[in-house]
C-alpha atoms as a PDB file:
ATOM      1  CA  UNK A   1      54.507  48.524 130.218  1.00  0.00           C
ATOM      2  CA  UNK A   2      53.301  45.050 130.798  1.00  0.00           C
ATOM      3  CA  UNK A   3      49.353  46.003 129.866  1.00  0.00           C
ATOM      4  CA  UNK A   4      50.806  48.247 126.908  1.00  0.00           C
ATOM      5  CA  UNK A   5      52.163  45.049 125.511  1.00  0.00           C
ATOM      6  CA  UNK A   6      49.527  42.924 126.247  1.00  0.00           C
ATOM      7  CA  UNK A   7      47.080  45.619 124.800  1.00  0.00           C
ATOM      8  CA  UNK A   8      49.484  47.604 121.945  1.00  0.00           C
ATOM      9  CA  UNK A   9      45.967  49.142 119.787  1.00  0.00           C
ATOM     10  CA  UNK A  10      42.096  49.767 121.083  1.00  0.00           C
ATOM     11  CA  UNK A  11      41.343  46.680 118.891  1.00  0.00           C
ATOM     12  CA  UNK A  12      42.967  44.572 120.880  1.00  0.00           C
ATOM     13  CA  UNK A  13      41.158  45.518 123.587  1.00  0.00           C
ATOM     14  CA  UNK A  14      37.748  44.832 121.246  1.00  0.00           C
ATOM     15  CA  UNK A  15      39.355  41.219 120.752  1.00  0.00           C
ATOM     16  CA  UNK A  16      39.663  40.916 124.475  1.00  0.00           C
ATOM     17  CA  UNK A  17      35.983  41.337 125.341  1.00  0.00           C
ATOM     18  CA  UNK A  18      36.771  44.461 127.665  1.00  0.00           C
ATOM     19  CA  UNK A  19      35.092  46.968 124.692  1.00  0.00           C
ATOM     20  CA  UNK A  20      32.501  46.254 122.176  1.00  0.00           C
ATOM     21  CA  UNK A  21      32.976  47.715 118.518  1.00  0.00           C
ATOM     22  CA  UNK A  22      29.824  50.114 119.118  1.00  0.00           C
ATOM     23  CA  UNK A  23      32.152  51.721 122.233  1.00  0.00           C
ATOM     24  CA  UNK A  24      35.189  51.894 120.397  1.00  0.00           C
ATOM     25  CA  UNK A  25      33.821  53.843 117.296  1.00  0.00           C
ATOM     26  CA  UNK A  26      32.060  56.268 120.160  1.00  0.00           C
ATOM     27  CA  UNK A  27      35.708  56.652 121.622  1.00  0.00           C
ATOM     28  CA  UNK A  28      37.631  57.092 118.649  1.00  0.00           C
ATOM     29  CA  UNK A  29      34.806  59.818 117.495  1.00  0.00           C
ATOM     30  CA  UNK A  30      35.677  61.865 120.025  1.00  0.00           C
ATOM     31  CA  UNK A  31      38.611  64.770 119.209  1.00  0.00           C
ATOM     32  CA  UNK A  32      40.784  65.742 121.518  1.00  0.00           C
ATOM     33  CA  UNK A  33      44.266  66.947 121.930  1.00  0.00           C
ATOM     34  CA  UNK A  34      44.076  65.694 125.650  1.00  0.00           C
ATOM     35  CA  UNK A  35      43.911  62.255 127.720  1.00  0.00           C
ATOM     36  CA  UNK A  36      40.766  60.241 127.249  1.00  0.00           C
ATOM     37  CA  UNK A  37      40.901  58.218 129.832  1.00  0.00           C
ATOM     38  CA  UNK A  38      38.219  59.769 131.584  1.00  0.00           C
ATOM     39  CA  UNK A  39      35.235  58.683 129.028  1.00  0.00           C
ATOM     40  CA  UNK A  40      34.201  55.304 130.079  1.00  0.00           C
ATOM     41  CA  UNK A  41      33.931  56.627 133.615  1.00  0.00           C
ATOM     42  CA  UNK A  42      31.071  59.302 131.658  1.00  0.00           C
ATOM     43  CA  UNK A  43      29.449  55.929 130.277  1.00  0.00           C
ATOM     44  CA  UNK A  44      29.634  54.494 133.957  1.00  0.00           C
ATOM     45  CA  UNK A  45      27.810  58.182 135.481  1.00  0.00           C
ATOM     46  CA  UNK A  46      25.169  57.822 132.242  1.00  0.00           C
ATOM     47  CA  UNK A  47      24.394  54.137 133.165  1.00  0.00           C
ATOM     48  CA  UNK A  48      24.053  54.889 136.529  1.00  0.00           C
ATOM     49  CA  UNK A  49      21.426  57.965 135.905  1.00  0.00           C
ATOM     50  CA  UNK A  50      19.495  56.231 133.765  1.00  0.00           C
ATOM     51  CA  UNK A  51      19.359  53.535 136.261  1.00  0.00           C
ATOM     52  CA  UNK A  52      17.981  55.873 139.018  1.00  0.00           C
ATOM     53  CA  UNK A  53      15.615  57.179 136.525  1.00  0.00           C
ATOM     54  CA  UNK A  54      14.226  53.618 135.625  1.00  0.00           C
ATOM     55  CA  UNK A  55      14.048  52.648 139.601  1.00  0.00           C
ATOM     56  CA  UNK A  56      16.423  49.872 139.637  1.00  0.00           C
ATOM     57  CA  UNK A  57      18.475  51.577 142.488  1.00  0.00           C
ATOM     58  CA  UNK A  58      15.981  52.177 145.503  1.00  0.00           C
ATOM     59  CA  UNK A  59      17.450  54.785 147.537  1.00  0.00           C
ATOM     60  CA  UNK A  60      19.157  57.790 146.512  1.00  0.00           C
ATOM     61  CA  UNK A  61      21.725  57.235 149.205  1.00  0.00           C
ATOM     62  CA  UNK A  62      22.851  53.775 147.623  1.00  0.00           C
ATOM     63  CA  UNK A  63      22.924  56.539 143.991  1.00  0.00           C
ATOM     64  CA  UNK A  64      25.168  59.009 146.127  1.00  0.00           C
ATOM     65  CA  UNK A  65      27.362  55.947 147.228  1.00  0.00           C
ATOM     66  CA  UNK A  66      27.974  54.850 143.861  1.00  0.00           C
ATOM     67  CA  UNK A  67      28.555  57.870 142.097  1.00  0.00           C
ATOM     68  CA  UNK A  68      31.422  58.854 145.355  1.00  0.00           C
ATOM     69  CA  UNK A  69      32.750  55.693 144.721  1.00  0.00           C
ATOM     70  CA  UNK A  70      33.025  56.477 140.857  1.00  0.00           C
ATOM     71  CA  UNK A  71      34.217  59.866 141.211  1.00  0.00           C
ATOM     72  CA  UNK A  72      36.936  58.466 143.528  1.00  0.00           C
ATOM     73  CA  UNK A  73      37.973  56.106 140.819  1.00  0.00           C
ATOM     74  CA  UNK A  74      38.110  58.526 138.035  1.00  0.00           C
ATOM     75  CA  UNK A  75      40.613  60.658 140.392  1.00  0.00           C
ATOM     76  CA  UNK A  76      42.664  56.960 141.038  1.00  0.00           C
ATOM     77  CA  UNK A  77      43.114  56.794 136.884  1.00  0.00           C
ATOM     78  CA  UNK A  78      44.029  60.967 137.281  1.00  0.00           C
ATOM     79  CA  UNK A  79      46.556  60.242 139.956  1.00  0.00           C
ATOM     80  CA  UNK A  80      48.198  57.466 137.564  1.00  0.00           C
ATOM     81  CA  UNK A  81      48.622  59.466 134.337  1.00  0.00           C
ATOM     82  CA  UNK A  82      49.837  62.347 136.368  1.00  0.00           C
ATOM     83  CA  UNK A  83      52.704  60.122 137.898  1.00  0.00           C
ATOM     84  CA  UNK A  84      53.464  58.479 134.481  1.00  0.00           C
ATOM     85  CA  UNK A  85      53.578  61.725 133.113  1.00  0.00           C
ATOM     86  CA  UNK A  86      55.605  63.954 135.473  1.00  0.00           C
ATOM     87  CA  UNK A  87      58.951  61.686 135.738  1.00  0.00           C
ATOM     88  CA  UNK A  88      61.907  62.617 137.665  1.00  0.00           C
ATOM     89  CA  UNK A  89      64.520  63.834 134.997  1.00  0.00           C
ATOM     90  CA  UNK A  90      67.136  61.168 133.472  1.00  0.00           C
ATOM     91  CA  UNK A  91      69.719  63.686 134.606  1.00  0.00           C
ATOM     92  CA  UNK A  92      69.886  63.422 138.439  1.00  0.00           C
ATOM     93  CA  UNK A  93      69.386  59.226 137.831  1.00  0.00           C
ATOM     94  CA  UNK A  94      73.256  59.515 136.003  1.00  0.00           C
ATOM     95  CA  UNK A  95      74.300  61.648 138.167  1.00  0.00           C
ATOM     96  CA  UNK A  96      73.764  59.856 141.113  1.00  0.00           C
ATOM     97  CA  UNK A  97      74.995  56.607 139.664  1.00  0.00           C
ATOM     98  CA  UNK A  98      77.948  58.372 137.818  1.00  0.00           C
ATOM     99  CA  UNK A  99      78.902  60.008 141.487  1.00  0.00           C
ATOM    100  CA  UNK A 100      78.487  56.609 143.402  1.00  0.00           C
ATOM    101  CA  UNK A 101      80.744  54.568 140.678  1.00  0.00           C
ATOM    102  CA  UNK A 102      83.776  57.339 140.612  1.00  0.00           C
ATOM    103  CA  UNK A 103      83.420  57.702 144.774  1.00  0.00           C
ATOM    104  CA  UNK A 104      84.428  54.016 145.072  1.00  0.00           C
ATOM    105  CA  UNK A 105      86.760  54.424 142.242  1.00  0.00           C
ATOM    106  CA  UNK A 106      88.179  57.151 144.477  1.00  0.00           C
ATOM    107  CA  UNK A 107      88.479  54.731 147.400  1.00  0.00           C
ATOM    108  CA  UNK A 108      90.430  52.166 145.813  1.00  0.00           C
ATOM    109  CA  UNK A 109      92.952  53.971 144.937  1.00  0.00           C
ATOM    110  CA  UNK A 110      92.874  56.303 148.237  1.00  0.00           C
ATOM    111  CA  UNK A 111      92.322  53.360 150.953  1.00  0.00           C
ATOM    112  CA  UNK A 112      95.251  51.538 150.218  1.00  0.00           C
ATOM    113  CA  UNK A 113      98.298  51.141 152.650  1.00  0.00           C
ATOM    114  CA  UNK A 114     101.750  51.887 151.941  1.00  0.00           C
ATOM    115  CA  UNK A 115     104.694  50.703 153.264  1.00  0.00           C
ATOM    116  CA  UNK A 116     105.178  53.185 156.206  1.00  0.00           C
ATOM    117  CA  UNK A 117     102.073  53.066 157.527  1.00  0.00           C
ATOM    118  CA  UNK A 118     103.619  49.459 159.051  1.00  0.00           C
ATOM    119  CA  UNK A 119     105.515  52.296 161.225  1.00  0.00           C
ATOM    120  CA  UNK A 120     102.203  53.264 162.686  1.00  0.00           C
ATOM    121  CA  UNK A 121     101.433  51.895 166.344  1.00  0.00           C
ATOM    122  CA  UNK A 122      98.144  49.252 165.974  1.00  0.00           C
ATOM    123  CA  UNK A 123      98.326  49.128 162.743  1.00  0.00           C
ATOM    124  CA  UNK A 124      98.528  45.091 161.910  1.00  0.00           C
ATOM    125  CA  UNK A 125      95.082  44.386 162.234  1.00  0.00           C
ATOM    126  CA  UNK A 126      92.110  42.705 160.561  1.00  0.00           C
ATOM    127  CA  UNK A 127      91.209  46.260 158.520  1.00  0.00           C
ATOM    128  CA  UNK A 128      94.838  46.331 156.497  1.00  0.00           C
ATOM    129  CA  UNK A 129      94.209  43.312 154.426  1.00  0.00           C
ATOM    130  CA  UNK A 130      90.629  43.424 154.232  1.00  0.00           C
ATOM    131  CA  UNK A 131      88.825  47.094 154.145  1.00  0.00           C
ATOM    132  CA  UNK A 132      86.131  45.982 156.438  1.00  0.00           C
ATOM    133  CA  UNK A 133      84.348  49.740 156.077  1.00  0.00           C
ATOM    134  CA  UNK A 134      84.478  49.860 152.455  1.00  0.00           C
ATOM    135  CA  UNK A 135      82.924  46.736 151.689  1.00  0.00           C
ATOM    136  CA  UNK A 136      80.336  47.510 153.943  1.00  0.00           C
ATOM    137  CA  UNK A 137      79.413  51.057 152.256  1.00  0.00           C
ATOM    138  CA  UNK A 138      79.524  49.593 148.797  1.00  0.00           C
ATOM    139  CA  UNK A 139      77.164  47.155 149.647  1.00  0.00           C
ATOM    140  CA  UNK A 140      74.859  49.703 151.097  1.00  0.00           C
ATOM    141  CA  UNK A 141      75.225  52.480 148.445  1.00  0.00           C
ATOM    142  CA  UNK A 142      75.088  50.221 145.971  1.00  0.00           C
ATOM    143  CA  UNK A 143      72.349  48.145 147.391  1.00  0.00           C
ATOM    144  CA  UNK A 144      70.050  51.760 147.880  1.00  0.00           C
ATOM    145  CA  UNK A 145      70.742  53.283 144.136  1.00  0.00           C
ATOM    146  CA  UNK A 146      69.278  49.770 143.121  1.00  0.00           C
ATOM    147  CA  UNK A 147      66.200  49.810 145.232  1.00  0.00           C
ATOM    148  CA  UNK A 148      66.065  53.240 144.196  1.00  0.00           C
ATOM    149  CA  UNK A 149      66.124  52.603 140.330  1.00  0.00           C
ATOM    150  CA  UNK A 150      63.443  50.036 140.631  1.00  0.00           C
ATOM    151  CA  UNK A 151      61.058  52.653 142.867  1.00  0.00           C
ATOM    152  CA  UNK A 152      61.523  55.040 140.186  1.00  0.00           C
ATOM    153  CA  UNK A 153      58.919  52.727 137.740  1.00  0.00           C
ATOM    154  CA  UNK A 154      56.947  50.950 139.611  1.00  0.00           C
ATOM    155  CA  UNK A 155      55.223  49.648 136.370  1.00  0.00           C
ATOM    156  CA  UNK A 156      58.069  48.689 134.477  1.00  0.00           C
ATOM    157  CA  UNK A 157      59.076  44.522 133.493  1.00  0.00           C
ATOM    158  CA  UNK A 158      61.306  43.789 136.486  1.00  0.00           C
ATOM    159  CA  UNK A 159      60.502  41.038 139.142  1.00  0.00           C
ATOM    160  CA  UNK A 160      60.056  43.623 141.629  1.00  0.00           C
ATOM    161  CA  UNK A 161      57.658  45.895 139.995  1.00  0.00           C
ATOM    162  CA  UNK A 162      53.785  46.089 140.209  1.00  0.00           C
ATOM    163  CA  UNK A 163      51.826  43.131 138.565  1.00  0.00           C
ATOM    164  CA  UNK A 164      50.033  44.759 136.402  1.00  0.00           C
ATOM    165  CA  UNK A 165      48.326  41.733 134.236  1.00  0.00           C
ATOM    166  CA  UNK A 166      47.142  40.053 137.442  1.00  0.00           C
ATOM    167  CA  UNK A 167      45.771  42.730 139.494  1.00  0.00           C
ATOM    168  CA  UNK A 168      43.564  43.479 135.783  1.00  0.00           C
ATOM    169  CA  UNK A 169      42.597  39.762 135.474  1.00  0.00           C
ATOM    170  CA  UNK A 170      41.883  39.640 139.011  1.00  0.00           C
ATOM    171  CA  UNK A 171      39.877  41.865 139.444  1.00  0.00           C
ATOM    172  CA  UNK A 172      37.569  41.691 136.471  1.00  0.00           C
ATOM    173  CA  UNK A 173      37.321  37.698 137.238  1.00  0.00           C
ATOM    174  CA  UNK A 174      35.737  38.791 141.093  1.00  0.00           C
ATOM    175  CA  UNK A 175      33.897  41.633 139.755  1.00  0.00           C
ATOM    176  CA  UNK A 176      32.094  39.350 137.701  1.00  0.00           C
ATOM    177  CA  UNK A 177      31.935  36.747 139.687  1.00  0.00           C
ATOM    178  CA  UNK A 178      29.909  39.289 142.138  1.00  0.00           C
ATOM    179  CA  UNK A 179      27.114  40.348 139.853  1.00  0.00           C
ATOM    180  CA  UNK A 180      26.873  36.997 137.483  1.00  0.00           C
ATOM    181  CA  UNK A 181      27.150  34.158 140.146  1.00  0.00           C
ATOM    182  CA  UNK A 182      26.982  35.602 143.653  1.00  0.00           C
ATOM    183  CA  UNK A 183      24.195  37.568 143.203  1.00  0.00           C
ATOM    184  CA  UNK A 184      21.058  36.507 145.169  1.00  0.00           C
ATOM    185  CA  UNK A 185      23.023  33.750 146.187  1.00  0.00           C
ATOM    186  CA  UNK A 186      22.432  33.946 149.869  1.00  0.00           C
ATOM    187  CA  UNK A 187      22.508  30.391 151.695  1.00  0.00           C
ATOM    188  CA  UNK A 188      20.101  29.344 154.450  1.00  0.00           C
ATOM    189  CA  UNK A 189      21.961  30.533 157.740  1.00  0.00           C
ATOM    190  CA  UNK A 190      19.679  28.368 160.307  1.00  0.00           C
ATOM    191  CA  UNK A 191      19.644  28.455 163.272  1.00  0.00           C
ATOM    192  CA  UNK A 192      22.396  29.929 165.657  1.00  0.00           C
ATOM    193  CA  UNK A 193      24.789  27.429 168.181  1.00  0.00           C
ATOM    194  CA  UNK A 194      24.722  28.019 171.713  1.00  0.00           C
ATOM    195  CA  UNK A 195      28.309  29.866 171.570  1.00  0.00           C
ATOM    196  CA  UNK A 196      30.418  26.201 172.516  1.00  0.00           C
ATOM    197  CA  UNK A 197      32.179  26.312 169.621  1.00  0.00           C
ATOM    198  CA  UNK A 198      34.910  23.557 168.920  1.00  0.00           C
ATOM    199  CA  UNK A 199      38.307  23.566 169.015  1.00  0.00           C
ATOM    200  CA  UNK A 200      41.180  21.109 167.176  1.00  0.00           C
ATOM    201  CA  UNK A 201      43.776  19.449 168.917  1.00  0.00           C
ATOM    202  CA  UNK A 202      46.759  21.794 167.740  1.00  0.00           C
ATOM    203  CA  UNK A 203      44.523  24.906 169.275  1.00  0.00           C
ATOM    204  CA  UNK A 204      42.521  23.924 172.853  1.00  0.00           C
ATOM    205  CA  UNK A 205      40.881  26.243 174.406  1.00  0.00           C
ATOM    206  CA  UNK A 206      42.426  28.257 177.311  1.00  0.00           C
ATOM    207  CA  UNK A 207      41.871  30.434 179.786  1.00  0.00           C
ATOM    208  CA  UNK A 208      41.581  33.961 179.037  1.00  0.00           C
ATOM    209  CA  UNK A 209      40.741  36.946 180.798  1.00  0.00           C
ATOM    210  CA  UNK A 210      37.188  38.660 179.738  1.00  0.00           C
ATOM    211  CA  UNK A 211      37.223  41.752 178.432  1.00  0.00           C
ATOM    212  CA  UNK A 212      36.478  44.310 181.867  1.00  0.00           C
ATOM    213  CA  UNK A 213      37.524  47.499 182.483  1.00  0.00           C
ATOM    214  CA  UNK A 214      40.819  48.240 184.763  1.00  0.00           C
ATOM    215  CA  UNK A 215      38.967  49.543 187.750  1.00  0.00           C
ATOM    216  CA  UNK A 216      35.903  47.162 187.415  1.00  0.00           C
ATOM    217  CA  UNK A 217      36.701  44.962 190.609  1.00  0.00           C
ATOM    218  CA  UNK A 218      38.566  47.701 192.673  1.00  0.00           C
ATOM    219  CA  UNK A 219      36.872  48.411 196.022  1.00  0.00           C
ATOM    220  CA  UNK A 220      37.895  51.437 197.517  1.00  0.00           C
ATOM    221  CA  UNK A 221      38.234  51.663 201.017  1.00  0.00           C
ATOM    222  CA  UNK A 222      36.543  54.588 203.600  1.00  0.00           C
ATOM    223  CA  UNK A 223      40.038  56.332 203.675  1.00  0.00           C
ATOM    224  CA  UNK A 224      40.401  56.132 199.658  1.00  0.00           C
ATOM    225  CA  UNK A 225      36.653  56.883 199.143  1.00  0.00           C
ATOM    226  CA  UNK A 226      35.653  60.679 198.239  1.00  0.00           C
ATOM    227  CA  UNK A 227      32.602  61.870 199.374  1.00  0.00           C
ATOM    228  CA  UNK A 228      30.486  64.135 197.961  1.00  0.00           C
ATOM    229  CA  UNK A 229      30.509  67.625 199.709  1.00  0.00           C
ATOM    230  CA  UNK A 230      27.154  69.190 200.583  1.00  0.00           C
ATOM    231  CA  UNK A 231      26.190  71.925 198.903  1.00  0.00           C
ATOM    232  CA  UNK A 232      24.924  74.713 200.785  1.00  0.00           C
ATOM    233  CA  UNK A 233      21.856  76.696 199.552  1.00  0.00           C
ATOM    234  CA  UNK A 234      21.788  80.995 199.847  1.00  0.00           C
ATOM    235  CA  UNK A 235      18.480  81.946 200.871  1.00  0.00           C
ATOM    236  CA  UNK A 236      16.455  83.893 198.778  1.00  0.00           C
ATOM    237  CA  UNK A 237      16.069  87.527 200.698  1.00  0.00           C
ATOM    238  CA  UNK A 238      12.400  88.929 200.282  1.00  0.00           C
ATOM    239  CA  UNK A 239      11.902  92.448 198.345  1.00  0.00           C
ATOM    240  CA  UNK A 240      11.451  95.085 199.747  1.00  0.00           C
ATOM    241  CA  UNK A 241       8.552  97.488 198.871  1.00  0.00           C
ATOM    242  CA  UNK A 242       9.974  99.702 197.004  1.00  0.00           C
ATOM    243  CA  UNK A 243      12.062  97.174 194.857  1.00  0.00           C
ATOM    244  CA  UNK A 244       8.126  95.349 194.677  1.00  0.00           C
ATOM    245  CA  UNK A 245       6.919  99.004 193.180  1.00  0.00           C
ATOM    246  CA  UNK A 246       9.445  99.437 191.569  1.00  0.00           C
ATOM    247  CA  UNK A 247       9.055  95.574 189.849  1.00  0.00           C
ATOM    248  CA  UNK A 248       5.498  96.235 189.066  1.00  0.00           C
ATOM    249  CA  UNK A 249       6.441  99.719 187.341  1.00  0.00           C
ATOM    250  CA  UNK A 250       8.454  97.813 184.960  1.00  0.00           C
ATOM    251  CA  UNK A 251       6.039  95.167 184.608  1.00  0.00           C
ATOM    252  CA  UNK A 252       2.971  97.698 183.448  1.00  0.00           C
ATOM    253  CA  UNK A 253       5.345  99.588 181.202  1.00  0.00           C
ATOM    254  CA  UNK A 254       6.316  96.550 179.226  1.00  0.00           C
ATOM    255  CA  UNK A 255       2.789  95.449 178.976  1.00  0.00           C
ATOM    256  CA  UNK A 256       1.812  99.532 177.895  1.00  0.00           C
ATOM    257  CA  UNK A 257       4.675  98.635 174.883  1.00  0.00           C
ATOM    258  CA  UNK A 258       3.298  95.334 173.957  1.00  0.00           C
ATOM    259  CA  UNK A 259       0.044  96.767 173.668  1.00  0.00           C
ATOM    260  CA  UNK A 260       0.048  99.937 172.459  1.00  0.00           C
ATOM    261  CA  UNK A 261      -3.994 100.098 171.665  1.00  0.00           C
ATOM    262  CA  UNK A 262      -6.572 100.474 174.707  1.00  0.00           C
ATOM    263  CA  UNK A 263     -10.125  99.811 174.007  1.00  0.00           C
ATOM    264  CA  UNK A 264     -12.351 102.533 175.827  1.00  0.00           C
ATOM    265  CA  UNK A 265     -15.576 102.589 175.362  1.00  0.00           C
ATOM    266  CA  UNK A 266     -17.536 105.935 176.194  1.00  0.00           C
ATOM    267  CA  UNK A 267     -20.984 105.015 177.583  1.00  0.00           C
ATOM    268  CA  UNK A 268     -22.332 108.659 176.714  1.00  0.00           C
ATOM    269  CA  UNK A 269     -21.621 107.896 172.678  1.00  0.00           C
ATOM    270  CA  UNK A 270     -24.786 105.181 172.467  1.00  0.00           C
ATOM    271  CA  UNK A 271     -22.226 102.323 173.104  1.00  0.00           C
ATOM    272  CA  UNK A 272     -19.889 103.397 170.315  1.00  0.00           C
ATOM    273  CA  UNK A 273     -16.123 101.853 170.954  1.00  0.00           C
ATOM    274  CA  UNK A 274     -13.501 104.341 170.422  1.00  0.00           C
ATOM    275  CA  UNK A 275     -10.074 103.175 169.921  1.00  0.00           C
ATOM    276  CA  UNK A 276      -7.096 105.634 170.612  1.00  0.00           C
ATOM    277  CA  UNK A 277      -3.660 105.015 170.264  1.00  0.00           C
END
């Protein structure tokens, strides 16, 4: 509510400086029964095309990082018109506040004394002049339907709502302040102190313990100390021969598989090479 009345029409926004008059007739040429808040984020993915197409971003994992960090912004906007748009009906807010007013109506008439409950042992105490209880649970129901109104617009005029105005001028004022004066700007860092840095009067320096692990100076002693158990090797029994035939049976048969051609070569055929399968 503050921005809408800070910004009532688009041409106020043109008087701002936020929009230029080219943008706004682009905007309002656009038809469409729906939300278009998304359409300067489609300038924003444009701009940033062309500017990978033109080289003036380097990488196309600084492109990627934009464009996430653009997409996640468009879904920030979504997320706001979806909450401003989906309220929580006015009919449970007077309902709760209707119940909350009659239940301590209720309670003043039903948490009163009469005269023979002076009959009743313990009962001239602190509690039957002053309802002790009931104060305290008006103060808290009361005190939660209030913090519970405000919570309910969050972007409403109240003291305790968001600041809308500020967190819009403060941002734009840093954003520009980043790519106008900032830019380039880096100073001369020189060279780097020994690591004695100084220290005021209110803060001296004290001892402090360094940054080691718990067990780092922990010696164990020959009862606490594990050692390793020896490993004992199974020796390898030899094959016998017929598990060696039977190996090199296996062996030859693979090899027959692999290659299925044999070259033989008939030296009654005047050195002609016949090939069978």
């Amino acid at each position: 509510m503050q921005v809408k009345r800070r910004f009532p029409t688009m041409e106020n926004i043109v008087e701002s400086g936020l929009m230029t008059k080219e943008e706004l007739d682009e905007y309002n040429s656009i038809e469409s029964p729906h939300a278009k808040y998304w359409f300067p984020t489609e300038w924003a993915f444009q701009l940033l095309r062309k500017a990978r197409t033109l080289n003036l971003i380097d990488s196309d994992i600084v492109y990627i990082h934009i464009m996430e960090r653009l997409a996640k912004f468009r879904s920030s906007i979504m997320n706001l018109v979806i909450y401003d748009w989906i309220s929580i009906p006015i009919i449970y807010t007077q309902v709760v506040n209707l119940t909350v007013r009659c239940y301590f109506l209720c309670n003043l008439m039903g948490r009163q004394y009469l005269k023979h409950d002076y009959e009743i042992p313990n009962s001239k105490t602190i509690d039957l002049y002053v309802p002790i209880m009931t104060i305290c649970q008006l103060v808290f129901y009361l005190g939660w339907m209030k913090a519970a109104e405000v919570m309910l617009n969050p972007f409403g005029e109240d003291d305790d709502d968001f600041e809308c105005n500020y967190i819009l001028d403060r941002n734009l004022e840093v954003g520009m302040l980043i790519v106008d004066s900032c830019y380039e700007g880096l100073p001369d860092s020189g060279d780097d102190d020994s690591g004695n840095y100084a220290y005021t009067a209110a803060e001296e320096p004290e001892d402090r313990i360094n940054l080691q692990g718990s067990c780092s100076k922990v010696k164990p002693t020959q009862k606490r100390a594990c050692p390793c158990p020896k490993i004992k090797w199974a020796k390898q029994r030899k094959p016998s021969r017929r598990q060696r035939k039977t190996s090199e049976n296996d062996r030859n048969s693979k090899e027959d598989k692999k290659f299925p051609l044999k070259e033989v070569i008939n030296s009654k055929s005047n050195g002609i090479i016949v090939i069978e399968a």
